[in-house]
Protein backbone atom coordinates (compact mmCIF):
# COMPACT_ATOMS: atom_id res chain seq x y z
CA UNK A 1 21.91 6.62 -32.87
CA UNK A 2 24.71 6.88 -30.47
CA UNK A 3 22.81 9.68 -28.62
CA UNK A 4 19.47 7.37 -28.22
CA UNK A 5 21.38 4.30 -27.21
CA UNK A 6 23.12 6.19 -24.39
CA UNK A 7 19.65 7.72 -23.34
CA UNK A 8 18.38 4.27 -22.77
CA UNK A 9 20.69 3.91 -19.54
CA UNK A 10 18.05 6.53 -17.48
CA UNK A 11 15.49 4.33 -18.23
CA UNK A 12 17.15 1.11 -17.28
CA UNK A 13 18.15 2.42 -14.16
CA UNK A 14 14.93 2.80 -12.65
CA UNK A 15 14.48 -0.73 -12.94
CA UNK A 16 17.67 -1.66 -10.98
CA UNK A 17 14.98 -1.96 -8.15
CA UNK A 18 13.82 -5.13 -9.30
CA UNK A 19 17.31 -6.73 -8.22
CA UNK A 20 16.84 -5.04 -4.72
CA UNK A 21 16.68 -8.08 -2.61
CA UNK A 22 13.87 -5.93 -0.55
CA UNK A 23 12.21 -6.30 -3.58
CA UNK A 24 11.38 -9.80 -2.87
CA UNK A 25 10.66 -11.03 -6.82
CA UNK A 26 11.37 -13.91 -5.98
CA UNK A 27 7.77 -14.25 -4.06
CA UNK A 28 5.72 -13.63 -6.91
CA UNK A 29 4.41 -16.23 -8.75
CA UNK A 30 2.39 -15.43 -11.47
CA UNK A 31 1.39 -18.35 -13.88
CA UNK A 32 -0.61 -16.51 -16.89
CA UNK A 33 0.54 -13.91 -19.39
CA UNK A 34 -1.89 -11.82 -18.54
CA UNK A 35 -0.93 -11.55 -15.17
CA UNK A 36 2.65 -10.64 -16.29
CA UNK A 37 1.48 -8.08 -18.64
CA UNK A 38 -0.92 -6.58 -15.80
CA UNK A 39 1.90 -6.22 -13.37
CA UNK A 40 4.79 -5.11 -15.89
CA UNK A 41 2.19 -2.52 -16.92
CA UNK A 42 1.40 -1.48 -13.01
CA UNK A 43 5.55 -1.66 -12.41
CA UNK A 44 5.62 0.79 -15.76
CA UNK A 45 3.47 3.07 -14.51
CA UNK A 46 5.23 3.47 -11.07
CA UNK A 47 8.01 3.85 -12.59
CA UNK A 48 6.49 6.78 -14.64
CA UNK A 49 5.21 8.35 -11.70
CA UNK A 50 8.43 8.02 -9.53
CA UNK A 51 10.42 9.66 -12.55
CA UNK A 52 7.98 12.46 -13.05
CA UNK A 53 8.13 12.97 -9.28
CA UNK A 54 11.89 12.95 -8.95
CA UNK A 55 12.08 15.74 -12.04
CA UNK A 56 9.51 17.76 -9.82
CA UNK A 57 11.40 17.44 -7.14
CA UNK A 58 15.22 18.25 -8.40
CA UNK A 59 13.17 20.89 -10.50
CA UNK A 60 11.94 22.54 -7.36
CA UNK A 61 15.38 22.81 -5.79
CA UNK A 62 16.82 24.06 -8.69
CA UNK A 63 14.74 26.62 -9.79
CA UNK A 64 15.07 27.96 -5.55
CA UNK A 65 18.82 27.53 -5.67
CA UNK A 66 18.63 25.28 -2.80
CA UNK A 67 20.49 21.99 -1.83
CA UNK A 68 19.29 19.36 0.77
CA UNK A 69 22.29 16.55 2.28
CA UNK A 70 22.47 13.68 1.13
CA UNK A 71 23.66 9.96 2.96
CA UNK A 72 27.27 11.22 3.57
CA UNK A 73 26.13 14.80 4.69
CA UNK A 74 26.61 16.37 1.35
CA UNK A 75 24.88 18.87 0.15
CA UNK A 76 23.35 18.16 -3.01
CA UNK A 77 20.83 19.57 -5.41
CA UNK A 78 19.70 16.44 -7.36
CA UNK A 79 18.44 13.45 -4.87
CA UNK A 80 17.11 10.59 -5.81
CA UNK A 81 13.61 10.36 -4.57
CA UNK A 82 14.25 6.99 -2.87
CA UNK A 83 16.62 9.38 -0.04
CA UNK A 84 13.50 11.51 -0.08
CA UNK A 85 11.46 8.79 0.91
CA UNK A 86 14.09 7.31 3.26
CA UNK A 87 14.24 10.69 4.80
CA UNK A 88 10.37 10.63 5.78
CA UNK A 89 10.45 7.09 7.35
CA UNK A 90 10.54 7.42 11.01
CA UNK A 91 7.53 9.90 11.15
CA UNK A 92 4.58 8.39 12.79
CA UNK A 93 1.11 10.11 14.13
CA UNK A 94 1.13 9.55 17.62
CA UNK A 95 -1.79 10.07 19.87
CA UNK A 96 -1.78 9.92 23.41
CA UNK A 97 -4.40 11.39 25.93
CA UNK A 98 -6.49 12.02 22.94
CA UNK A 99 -4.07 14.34 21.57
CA UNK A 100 -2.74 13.79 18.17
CA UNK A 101 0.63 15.05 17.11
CA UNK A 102 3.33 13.76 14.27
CA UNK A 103 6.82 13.04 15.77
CA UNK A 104 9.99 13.18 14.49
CA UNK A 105 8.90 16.15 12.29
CA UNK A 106 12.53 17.62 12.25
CA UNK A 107 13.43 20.79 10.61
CA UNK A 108 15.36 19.34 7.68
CA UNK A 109 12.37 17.20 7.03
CA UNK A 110 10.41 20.68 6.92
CA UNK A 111 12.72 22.29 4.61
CA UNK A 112 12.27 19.15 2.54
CA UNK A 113 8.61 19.58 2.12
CA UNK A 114 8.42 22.62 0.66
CA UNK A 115 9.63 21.50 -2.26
CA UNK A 116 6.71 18.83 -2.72
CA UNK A 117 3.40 19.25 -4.21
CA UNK A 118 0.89 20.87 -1.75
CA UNK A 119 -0.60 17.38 -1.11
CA UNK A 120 2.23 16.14 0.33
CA UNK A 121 2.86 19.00 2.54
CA UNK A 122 -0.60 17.86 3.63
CA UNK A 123 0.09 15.16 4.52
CA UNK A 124 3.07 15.54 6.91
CA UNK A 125 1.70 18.93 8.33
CA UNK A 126 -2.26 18.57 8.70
CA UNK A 127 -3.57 17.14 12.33
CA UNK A 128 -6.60 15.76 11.66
């Protein structure tokens, strides 16, 4: 019982976002119960999907051996997908003179991406 109660603390972790102040709760008023239950079921479901993707992702570095740095320069083998994502914000699809390229593509951010799904390499790679 011990064992499940402890387990419970992964869980409520993930929702530690709601507190974020760039969460902005505050800013959502929602009046019915339905409307609660819609969006606690579309928060659940993130929240799924963010897990599963995190597992992937630690999975991937594992299974290569490989460890990306983390805030304080650390190299780590288990990052939370939120550094992933902070990692990728300053990449933007620039196009000038009718030439399209993506800046701030930087080799760490490279190494990064082959440990995502194919999609996501995709993404960040494809010039369309």
């Amino acid at each position: 019982m011990i064992k499940e109660y402890k387990a419970q603390q992964s869980c409520e972790r993930g929702f530690g976002f709601l507190k974020d102040p760039l969460f902005f709760t505050d800013s959502i008023f929602i009046k019915s119960p339905e409307r609660i239950e819609a969006l606690a079921m579309i928060t659940g479901l993130c929240l799924l999907v963010y897990t599963l993707a995190q597992r992937q992702m630690r999975a991937a570095l594992s299974a290569s051996k490989s460890t990306i740095k983390n805030q304080l320069g650390k190299s780590i083998n288990n990052p939370t997908l939120r550094w992933i994502f902070q990692c990728f914000e300053s990449i933007y699809l620039v196009t000038l003179n009718q030439e399209t390229d993506i800046s701030n593509l930087t080799s760490q951010r490279n190494f990064i991406l082959t440990f995502l799904p194919e999609d996501c390499r995709r993404y960040y790679t494809c010039i369309t």
